[in-house]
Protein backbone atom coordinates (compact mmCIF):
# COMPACT_ATOMS: atom_id res chain seq x y z
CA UNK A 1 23.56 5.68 -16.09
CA UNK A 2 21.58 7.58 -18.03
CA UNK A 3 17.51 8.02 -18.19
CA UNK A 4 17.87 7.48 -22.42
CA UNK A 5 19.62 4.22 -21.52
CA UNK A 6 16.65 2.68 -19.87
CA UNK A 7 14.28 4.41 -22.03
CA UNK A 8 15.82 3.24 -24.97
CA UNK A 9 15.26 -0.74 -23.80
CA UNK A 10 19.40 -0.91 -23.36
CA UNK A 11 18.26 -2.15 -20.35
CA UNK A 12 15.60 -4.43 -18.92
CA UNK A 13 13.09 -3.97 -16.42
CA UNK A 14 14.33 -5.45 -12.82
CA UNK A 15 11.73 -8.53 -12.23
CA UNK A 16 8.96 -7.51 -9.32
CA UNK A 17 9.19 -8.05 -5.92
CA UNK A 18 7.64 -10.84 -4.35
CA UNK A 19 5.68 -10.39 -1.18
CA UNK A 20 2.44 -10.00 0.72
CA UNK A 21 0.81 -6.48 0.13
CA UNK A 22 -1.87 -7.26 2.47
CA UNK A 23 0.46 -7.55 4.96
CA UNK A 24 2.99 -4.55 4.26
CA UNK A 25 -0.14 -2.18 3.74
CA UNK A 26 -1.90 -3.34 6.74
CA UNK A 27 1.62 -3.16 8.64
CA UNK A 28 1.90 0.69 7.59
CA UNK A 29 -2.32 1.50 8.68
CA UNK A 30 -1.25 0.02 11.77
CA UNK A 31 1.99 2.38 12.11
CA UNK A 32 -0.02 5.52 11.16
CA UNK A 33 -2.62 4.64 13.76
CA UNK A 34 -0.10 4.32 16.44
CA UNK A 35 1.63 7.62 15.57
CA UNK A 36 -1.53 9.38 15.74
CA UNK A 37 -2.97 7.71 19.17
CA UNK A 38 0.79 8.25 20.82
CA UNK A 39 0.71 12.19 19.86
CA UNK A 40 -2.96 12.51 21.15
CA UNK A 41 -2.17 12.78 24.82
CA UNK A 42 -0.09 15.93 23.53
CA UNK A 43 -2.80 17.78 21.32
CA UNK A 44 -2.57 20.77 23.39
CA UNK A 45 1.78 21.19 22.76
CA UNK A 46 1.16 20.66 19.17
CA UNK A 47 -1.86 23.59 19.33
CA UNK A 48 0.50 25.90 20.79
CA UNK A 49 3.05 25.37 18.56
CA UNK A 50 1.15 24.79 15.48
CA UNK A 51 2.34 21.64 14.90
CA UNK A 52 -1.14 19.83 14.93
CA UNK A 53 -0.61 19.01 11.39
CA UNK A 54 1.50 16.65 12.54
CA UNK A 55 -1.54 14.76 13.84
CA UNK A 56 -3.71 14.79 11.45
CA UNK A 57 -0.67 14.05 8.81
CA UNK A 58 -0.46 10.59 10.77
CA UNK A 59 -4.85 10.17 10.50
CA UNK A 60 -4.65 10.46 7.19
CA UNK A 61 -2.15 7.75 6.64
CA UNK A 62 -4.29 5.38 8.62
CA UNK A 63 -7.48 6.58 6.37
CA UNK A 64 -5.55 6.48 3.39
CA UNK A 65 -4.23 3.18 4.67
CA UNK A 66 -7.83 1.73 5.09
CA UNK A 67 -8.54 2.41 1.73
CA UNK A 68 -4.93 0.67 0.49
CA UNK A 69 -6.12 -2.31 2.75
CA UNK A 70 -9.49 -2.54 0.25
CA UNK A 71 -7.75 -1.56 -2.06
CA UNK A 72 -5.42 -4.67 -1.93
CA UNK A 73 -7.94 -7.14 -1.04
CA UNK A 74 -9.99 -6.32 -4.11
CA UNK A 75 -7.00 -7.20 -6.06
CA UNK A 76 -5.91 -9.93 -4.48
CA UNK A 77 -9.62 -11.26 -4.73
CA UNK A 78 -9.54 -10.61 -8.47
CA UNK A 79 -6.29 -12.16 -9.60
CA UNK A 80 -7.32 -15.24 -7.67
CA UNK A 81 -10.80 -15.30 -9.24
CA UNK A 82 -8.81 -14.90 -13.03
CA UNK A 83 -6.12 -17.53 -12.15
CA UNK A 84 -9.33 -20.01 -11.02
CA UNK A 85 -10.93 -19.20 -14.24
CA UNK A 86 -8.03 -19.49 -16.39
CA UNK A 87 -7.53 -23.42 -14.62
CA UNK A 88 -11.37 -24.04 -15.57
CA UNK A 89 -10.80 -23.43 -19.35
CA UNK A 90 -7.47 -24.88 -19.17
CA UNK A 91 -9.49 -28.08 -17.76
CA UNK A 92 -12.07 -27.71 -20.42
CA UNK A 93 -9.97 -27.39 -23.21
CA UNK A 94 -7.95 -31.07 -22.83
């Protein structure tokens, strides 16, 4: 296959995914956390090998992760709030 195919529309778009991205962000915070808190105990091996970036690598998926989690609910809170307020004018309009 080639990239002109799909950027000439030969080709449709695969439909979206369905599925809870609260969840599967919350589910990768949660694995970044768990990384970082399991290497902790072995700062000191990581400072002597210079490999402490693999700890903070694993804190900033968890803070990035946070801010995904927001990130998510905001959306989720707005779609909600524009699917309740397209069924109000809906109602209206009959």
């Amino acid at each position: 296959m080639r990239w002109g195919d799909l950027a000439d529309g030969k080709r449709e778009a695969p439909e979206p995914l369905e599925g809870d991205p609260i969840r599967t962000v919350l589910i990768g915070t949660l694995l970044w956390a768990a990384l970082f808190l399991a290497q902790l105990p072995f700062y000191g091996w990581f400072d002597d090998n210079d490999h402490t970036w693999w700890l903070w690598t694993c804190l900033a998926g968890a803070g990035l992760g946070l801010i995904g989690l927001w990130y998510v609910h905001a959306r989720d809170r707005a779609i909600r709030r524009a699917d309740a307020e397209a069924g109000e004018a809906n109602a209206a309009d009959r």
